[in-house]
C-alpha atoms as a PDB file:
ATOM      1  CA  UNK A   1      11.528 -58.050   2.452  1.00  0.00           C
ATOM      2  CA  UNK A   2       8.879 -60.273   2.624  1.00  0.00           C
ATOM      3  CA  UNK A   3       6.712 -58.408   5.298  1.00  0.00           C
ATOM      4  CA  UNK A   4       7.644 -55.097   3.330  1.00  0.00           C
ATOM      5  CA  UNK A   5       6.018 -57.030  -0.155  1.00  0.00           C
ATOM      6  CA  UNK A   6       2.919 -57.945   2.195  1.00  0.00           C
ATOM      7  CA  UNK A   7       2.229 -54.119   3.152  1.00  0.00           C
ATOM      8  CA  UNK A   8       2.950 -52.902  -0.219  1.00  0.00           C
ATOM      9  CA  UNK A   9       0.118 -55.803  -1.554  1.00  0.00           C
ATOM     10  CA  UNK A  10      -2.455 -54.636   1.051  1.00  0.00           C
ATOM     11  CA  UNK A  11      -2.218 -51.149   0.611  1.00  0.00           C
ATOM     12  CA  UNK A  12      -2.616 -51.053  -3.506  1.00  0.00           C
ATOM     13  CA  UNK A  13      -5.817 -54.142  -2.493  1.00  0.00           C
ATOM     14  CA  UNK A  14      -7.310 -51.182  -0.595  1.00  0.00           C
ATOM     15  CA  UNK A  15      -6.664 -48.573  -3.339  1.00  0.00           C
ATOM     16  CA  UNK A  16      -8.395 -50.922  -6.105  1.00  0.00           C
ATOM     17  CA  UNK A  17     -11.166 -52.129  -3.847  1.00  0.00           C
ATOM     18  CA  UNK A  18     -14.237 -50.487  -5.155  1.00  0.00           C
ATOM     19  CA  UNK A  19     -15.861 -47.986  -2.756  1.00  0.00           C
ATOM     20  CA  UNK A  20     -19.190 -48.275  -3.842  1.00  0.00           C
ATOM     21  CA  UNK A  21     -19.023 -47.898  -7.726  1.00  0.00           C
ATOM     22  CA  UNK A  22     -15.454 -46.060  -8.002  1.00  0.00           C
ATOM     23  CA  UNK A  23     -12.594 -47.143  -6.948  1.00  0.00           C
ATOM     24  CA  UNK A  24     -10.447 -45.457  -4.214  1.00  0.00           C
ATOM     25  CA  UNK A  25      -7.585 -44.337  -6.164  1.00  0.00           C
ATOM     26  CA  UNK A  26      -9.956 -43.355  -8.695  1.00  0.00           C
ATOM     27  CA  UNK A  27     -11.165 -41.186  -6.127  1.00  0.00           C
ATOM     28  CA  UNK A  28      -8.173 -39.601  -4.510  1.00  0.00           C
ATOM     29  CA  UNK A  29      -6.837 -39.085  -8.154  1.00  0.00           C
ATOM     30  CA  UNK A  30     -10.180 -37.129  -8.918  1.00  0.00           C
ATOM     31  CA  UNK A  31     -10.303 -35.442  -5.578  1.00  0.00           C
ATOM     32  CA  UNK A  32      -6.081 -34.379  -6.735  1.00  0.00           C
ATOM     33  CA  UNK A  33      -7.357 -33.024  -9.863  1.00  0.00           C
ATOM     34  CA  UNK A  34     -10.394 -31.102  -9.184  1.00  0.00           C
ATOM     35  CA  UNK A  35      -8.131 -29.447  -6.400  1.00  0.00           C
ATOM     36  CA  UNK A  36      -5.740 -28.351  -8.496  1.00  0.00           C
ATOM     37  CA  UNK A  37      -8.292 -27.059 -10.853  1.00  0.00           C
ATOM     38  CA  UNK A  38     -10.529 -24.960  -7.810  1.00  0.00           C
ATOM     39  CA  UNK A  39      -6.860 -23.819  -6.627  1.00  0.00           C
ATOM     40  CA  UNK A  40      -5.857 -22.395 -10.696  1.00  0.00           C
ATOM     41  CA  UNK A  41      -8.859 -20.774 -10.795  1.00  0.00           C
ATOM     42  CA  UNK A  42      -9.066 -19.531  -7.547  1.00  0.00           C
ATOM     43  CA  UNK A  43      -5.281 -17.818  -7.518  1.00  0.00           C
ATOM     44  CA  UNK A  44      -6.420 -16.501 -11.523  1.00  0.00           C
ATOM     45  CA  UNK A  45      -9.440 -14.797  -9.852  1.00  0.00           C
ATOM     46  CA  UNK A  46      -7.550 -13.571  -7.397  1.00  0.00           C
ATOM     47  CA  UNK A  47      -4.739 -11.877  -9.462  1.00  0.00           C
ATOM     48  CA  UNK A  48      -8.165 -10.459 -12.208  1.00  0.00           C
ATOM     49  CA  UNK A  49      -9.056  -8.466  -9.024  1.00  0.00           C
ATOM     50  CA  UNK A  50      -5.664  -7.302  -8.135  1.00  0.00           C
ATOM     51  CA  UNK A  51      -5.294  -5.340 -11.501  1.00  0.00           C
ATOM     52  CA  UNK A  52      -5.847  -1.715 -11.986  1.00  0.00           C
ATOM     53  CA  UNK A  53      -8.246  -2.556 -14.685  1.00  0.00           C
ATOM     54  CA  UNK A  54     -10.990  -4.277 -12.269  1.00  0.00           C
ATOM     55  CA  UNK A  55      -9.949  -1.588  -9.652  1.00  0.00           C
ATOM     56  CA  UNK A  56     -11.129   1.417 -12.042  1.00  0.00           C
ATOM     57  CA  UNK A  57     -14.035  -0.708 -13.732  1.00  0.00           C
ATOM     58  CA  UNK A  58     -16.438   1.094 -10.848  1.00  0.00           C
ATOM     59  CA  UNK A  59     -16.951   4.430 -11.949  1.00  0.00           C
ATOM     60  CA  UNK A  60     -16.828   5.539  -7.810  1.00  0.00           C
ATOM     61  CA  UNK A  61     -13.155   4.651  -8.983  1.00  0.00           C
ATOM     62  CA  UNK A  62     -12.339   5.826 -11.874  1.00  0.00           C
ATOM     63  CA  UNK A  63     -14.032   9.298 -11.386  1.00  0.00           C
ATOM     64  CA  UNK A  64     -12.498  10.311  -8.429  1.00  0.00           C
ATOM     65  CA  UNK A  65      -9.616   8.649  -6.873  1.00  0.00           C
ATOM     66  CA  UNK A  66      -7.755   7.553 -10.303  1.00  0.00           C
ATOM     67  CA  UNK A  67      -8.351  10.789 -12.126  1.00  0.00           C
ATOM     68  CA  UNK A  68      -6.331  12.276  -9.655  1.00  0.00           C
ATOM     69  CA  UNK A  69      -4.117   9.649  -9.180  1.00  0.00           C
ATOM     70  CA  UNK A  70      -3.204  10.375 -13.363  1.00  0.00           C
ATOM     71  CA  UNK A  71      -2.103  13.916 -11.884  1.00  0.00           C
ATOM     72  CA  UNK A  72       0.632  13.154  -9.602  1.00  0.00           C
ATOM     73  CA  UNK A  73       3.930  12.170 -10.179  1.00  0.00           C
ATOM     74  CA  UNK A  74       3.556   8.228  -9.283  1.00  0.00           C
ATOM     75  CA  UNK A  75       1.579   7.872 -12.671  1.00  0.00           C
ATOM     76  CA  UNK A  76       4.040   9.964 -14.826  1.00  0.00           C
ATOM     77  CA  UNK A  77       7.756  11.426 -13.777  1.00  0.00           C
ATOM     78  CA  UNK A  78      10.807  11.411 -15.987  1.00  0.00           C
ATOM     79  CA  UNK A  79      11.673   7.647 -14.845  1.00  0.00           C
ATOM     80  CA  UNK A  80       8.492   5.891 -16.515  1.00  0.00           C
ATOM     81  CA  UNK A  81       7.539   3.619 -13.299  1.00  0.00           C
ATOM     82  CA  UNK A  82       4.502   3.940 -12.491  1.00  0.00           C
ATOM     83  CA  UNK A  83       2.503   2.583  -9.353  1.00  0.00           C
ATOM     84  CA  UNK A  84      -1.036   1.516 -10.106  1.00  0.00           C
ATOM     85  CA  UNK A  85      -3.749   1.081  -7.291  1.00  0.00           C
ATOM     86  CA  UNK A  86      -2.813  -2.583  -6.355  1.00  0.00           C
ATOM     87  CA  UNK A  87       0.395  -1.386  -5.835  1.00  0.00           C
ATOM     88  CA  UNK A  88      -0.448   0.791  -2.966  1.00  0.00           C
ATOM     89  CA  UNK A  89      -3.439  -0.797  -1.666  1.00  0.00           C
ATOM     90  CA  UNK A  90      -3.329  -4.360  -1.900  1.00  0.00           C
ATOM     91  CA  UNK A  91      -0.535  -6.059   0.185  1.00  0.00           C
ATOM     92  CA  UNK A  92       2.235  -8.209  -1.834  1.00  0.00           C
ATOM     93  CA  UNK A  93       2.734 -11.322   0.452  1.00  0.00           C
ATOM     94  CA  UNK A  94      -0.011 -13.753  -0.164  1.00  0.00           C
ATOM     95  CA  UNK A  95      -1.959 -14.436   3.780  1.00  0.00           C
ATOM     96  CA  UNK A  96      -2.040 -10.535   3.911  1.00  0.00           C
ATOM     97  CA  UNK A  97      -3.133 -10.728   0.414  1.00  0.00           C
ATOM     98  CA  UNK A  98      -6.120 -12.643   1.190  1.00  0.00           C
ATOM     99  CA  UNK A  99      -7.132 -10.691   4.915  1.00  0.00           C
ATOM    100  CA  UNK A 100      -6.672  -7.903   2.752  1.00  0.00           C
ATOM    101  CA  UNK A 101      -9.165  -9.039   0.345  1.00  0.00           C
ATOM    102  CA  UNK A 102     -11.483 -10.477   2.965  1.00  0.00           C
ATOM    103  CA  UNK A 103     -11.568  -6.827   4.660  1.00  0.00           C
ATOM    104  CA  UNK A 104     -12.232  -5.588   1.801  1.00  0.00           C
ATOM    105  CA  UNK A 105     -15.501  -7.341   0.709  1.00  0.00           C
ATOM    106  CA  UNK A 106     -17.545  -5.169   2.270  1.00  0.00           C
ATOM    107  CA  UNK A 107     -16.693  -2.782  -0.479  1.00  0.00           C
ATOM    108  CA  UNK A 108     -19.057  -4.475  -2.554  1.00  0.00           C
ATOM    109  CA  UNK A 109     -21.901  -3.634  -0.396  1.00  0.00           C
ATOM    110  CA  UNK A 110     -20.938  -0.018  -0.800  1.00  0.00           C
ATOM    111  CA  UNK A 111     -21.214  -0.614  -4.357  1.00  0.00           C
ATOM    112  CA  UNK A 112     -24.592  -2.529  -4.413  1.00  0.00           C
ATOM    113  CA  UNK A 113     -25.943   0.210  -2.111  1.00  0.00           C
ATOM    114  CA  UNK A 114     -24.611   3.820  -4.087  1.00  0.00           C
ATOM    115  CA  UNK A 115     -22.657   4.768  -0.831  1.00  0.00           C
ATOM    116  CA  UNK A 116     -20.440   7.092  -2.693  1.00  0.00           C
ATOM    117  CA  UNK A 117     -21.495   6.889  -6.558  1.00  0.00           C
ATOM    118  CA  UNK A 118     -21.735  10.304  -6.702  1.00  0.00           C
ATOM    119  CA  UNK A 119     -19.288  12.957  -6.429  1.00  0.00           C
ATOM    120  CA  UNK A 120     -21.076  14.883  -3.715  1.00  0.00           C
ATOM    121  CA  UNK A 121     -21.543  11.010  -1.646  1.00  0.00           C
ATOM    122  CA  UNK A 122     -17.416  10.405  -1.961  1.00  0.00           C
ATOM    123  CA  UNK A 123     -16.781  14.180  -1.062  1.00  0.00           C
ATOM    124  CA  UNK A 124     -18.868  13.526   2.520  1.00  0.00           C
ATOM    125  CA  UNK A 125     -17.430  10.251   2.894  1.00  0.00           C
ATOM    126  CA  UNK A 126     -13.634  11.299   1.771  1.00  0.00           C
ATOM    127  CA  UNK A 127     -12.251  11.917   5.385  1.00  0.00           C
ATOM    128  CA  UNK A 128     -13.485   8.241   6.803  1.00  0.00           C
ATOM    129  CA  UNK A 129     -12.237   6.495   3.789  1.00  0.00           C
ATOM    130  CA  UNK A 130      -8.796   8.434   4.088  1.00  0.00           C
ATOM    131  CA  UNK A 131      -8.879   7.810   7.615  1.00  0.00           C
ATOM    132  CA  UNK A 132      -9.531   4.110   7.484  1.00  0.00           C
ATOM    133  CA  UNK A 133      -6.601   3.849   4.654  1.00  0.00           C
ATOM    134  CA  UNK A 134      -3.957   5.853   6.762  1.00  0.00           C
ATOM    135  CA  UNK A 135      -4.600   4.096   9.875  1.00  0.00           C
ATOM    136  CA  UNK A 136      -4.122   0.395   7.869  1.00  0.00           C
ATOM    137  CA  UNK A 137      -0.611   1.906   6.539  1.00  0.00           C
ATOM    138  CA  UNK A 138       0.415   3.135  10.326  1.00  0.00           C
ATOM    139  CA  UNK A 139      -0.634  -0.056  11.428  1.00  0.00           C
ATOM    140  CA  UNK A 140       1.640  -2.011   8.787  1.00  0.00           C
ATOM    141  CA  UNK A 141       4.507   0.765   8.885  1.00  0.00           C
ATOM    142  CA  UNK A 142       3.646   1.618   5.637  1.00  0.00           C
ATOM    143  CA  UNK A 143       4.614  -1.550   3.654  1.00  0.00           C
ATOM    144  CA  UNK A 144       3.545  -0.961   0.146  1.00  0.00           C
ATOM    145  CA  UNK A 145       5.185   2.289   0.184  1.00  0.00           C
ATOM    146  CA  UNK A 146       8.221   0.250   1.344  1.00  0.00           C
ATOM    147  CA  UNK A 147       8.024  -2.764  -1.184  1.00  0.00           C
ATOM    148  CA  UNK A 148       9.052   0.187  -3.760  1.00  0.00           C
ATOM    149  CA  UNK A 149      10.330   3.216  -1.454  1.00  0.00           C
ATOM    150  CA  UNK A 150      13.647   1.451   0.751  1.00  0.00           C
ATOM    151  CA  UNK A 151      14.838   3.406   3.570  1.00  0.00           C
ATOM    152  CA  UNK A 152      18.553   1.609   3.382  1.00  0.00           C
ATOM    153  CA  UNK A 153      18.341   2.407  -0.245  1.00  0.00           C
ATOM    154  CA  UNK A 154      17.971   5.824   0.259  1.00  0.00           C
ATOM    155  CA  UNK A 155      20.495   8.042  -0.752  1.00  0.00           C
ATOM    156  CA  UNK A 156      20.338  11.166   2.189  1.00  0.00           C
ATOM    157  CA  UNK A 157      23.019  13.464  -0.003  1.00  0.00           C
ATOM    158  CA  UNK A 158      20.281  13.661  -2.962  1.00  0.00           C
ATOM    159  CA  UNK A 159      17.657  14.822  -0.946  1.00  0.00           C
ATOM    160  CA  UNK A 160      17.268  18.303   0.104  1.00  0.00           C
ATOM    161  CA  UNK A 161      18.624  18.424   3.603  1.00  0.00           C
ATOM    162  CA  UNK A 162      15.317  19.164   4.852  1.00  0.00           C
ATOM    163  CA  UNK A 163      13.763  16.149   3.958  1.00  0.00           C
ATOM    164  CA  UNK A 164      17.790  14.324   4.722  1.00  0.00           C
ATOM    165  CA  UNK A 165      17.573  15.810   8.213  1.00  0.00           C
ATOM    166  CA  UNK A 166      13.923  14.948   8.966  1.00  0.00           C
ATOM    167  CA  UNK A 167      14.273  11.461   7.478  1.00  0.00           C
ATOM    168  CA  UNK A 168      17.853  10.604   9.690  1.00  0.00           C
ATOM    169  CA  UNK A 169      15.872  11.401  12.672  1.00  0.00           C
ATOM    170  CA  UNK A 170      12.274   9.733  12.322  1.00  0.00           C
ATOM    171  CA  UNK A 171      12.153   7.310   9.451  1.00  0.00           C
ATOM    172  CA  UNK A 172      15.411   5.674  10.037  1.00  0.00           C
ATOM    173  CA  UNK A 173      15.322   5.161  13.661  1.00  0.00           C
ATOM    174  CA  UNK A 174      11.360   3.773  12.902  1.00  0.00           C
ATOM    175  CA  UNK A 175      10.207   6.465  15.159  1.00  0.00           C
ATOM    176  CA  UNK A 176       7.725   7.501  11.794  1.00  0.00           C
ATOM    177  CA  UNK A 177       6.760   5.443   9.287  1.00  0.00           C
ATOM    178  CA  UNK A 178       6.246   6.909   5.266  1.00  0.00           C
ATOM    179  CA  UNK A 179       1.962   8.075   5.859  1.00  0.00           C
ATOM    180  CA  UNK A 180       2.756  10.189   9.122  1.00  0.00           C
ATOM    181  CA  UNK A 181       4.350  12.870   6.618  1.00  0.00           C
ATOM    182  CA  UNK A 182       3.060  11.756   3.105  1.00  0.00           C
ATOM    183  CA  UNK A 183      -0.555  11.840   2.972  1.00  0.00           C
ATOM    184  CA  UNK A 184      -2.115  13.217   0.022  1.00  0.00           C
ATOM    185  CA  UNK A 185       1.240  11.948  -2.208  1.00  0.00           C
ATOM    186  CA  UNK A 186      -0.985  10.335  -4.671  1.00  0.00           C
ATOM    187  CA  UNK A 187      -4.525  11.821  -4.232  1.00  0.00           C
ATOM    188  CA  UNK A 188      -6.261  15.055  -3.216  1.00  0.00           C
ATOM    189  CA  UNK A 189      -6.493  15.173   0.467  1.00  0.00           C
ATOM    190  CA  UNK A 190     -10.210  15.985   2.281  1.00  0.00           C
ATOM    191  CA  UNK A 191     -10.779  18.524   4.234  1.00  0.00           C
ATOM    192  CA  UNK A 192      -8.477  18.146   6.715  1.00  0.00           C
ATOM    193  CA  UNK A 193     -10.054  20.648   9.579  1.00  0.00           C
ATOM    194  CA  UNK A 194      -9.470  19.000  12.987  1.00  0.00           C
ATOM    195  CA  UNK A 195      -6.621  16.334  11.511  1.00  0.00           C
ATOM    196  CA  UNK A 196      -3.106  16.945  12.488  1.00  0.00           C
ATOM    197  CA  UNK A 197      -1.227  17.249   8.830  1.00  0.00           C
ATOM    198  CA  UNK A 198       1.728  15.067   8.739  1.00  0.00           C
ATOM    199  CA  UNK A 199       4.317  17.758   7.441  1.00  0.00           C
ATOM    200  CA  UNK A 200       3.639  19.701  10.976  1.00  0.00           C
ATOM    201  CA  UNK A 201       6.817  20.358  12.795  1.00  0.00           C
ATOM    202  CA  UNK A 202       7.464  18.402  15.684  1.00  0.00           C
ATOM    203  CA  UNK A 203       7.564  19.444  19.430  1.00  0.00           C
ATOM    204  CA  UNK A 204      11.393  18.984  19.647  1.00  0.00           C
ATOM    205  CA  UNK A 205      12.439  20.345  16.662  1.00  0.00           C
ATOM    206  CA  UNK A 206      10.088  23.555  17.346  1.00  0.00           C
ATOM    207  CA  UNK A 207      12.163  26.845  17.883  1.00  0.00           C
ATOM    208  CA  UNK A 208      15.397  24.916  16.005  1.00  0.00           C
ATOM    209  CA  UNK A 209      16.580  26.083  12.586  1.00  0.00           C
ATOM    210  CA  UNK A 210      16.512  23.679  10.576  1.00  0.00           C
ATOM    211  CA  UNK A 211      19.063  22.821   7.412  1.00  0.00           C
ATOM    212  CA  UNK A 212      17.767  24.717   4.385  1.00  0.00           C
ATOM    213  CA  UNK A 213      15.665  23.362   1.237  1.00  0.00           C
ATOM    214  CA  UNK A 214      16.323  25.263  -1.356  1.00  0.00           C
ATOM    215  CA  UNK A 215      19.294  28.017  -2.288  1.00  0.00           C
ATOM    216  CA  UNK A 216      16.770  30.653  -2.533  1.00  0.00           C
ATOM    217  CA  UNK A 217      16.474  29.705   1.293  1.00  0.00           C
ATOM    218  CA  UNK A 218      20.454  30.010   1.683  1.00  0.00           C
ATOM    219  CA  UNK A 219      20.342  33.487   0.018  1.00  0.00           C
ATOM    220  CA  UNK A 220      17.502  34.413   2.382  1.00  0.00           C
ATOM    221  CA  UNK A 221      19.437  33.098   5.360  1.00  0.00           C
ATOM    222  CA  UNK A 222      22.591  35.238   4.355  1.00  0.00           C
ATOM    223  CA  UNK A 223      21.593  38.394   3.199  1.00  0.00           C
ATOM    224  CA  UNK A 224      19.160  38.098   6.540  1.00  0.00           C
ATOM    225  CA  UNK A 225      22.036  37.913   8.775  1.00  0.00           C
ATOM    226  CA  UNK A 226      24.074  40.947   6.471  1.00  0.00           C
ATOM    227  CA  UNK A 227      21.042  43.192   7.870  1.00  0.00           C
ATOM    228  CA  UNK A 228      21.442  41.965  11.071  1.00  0.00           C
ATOM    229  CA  UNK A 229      25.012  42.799  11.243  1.00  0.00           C
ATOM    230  CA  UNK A 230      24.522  46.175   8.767  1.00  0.00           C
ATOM    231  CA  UNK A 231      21.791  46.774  12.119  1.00  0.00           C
ATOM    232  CA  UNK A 232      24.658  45.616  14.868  1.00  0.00           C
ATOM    233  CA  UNK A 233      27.149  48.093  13.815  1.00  0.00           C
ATOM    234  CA  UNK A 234      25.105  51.282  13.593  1.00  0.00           C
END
């Protein structure tokens, strides 16, 4: 007990012993503070540029992507959920967050420099920045489509069994991921001459018929095969 008493007397003569004209606990008290302080304000400037409002507030923005953005059915549908640009773009977990953010700095550059604050600029410039965004979601398997959009959540029977049939064999097995079909869900795409579209058929399902999407497709189907067997028996 005694020894224990001797440390704890040594250690708080070290904390009061002046270094230079402040003390030390003075010190590591201040240094606690002003940490805490840099880290609110750091995490609050943070979260000011992860808000639709700062993403729009460049007219490059607001003027192109966003306006069309307003025109598809993740900004208005019959639910009232809407997905704003952070929501797609910016990753939720916090060290992707921040690489995410980092990457992304070089944006400002663009900005400071006019590379696309025209319409004509973003037009020329519209397949490399879709490029660049598609092969980040391919990369991640699509994860802030999947922090809203869960493929065990899905529920096949209210699909059409087009999208059912094409979903139980390539999203669910993770032998796709959401962008290979769904580009263009929430803006225009570019021209897309020379880029193979996502809703193309695949090789092994070429030549297969495959489940109908619609009943105007079932009534197609079956008065098709009435001609064919109207044709058989004459």
């Amino acid at each position: 007990m005694a020894r224990i008493k001797r440390l704890l007397l040594w250690v708080w003569k070290i904390l009061i012993t002046p270094a230079a004209t402040l003390s030390l606990a003075f010190l590591t008290l201040g240094g606690f503070v002003g940490g805490v302080i840099f880290w609110g304000a750091f995490n609050t400037a943070l979260e000011l540029t992860n808000t639709e409002e700062f993403c729009v507030s460049c007219h490059e923005m607001r003027a192109n992507v966003y306006e069309e953005l307003t025109r598809t059915v993740h900004f208005s549908n019959r639910s009232g959920v809407r997905a704003s640009c952070p929501d797609c773009h910016v990753p939720h977990e916090w060290t992707d967050k921040i690489a995410r953010k980092m990457q992304a700095s070089k944006e400002v550059w663009g900005k400071i420099f006019g590379t696309i604050n025209t319409r004509e600029k973003f037009l020329d410039h519209r397949l490399e920045l879709a490029k660049h965004e598609w092969a980040r979601l391919k990369a991640n398997d699509s994860l802030e489509c999947r922090n809203c959009h869960s493929s065990a959540a899905m529920d096949l029977s209210k699909q059409t069994q087009r999208a059912a049939e094409i979903h139980t064999r390539y999203l669910l097995p993770g032998r796709a991921t959401c962008i290979d079909c769904h580009k263009g869900i929430a803006h225009e795409l570019p021209n897309m001459q020379g880029v193979e579209p996502g809703w193309k058929l695949p090789p092994e399902l070429e030549g297969e018929t495959l489940p109908s999407a619609s009943a105007i497709d079932d009534l197609k189907k079956a008065m098709d095969n009435a001609h064919r067997m109207v044709a058989s028996e004459h």
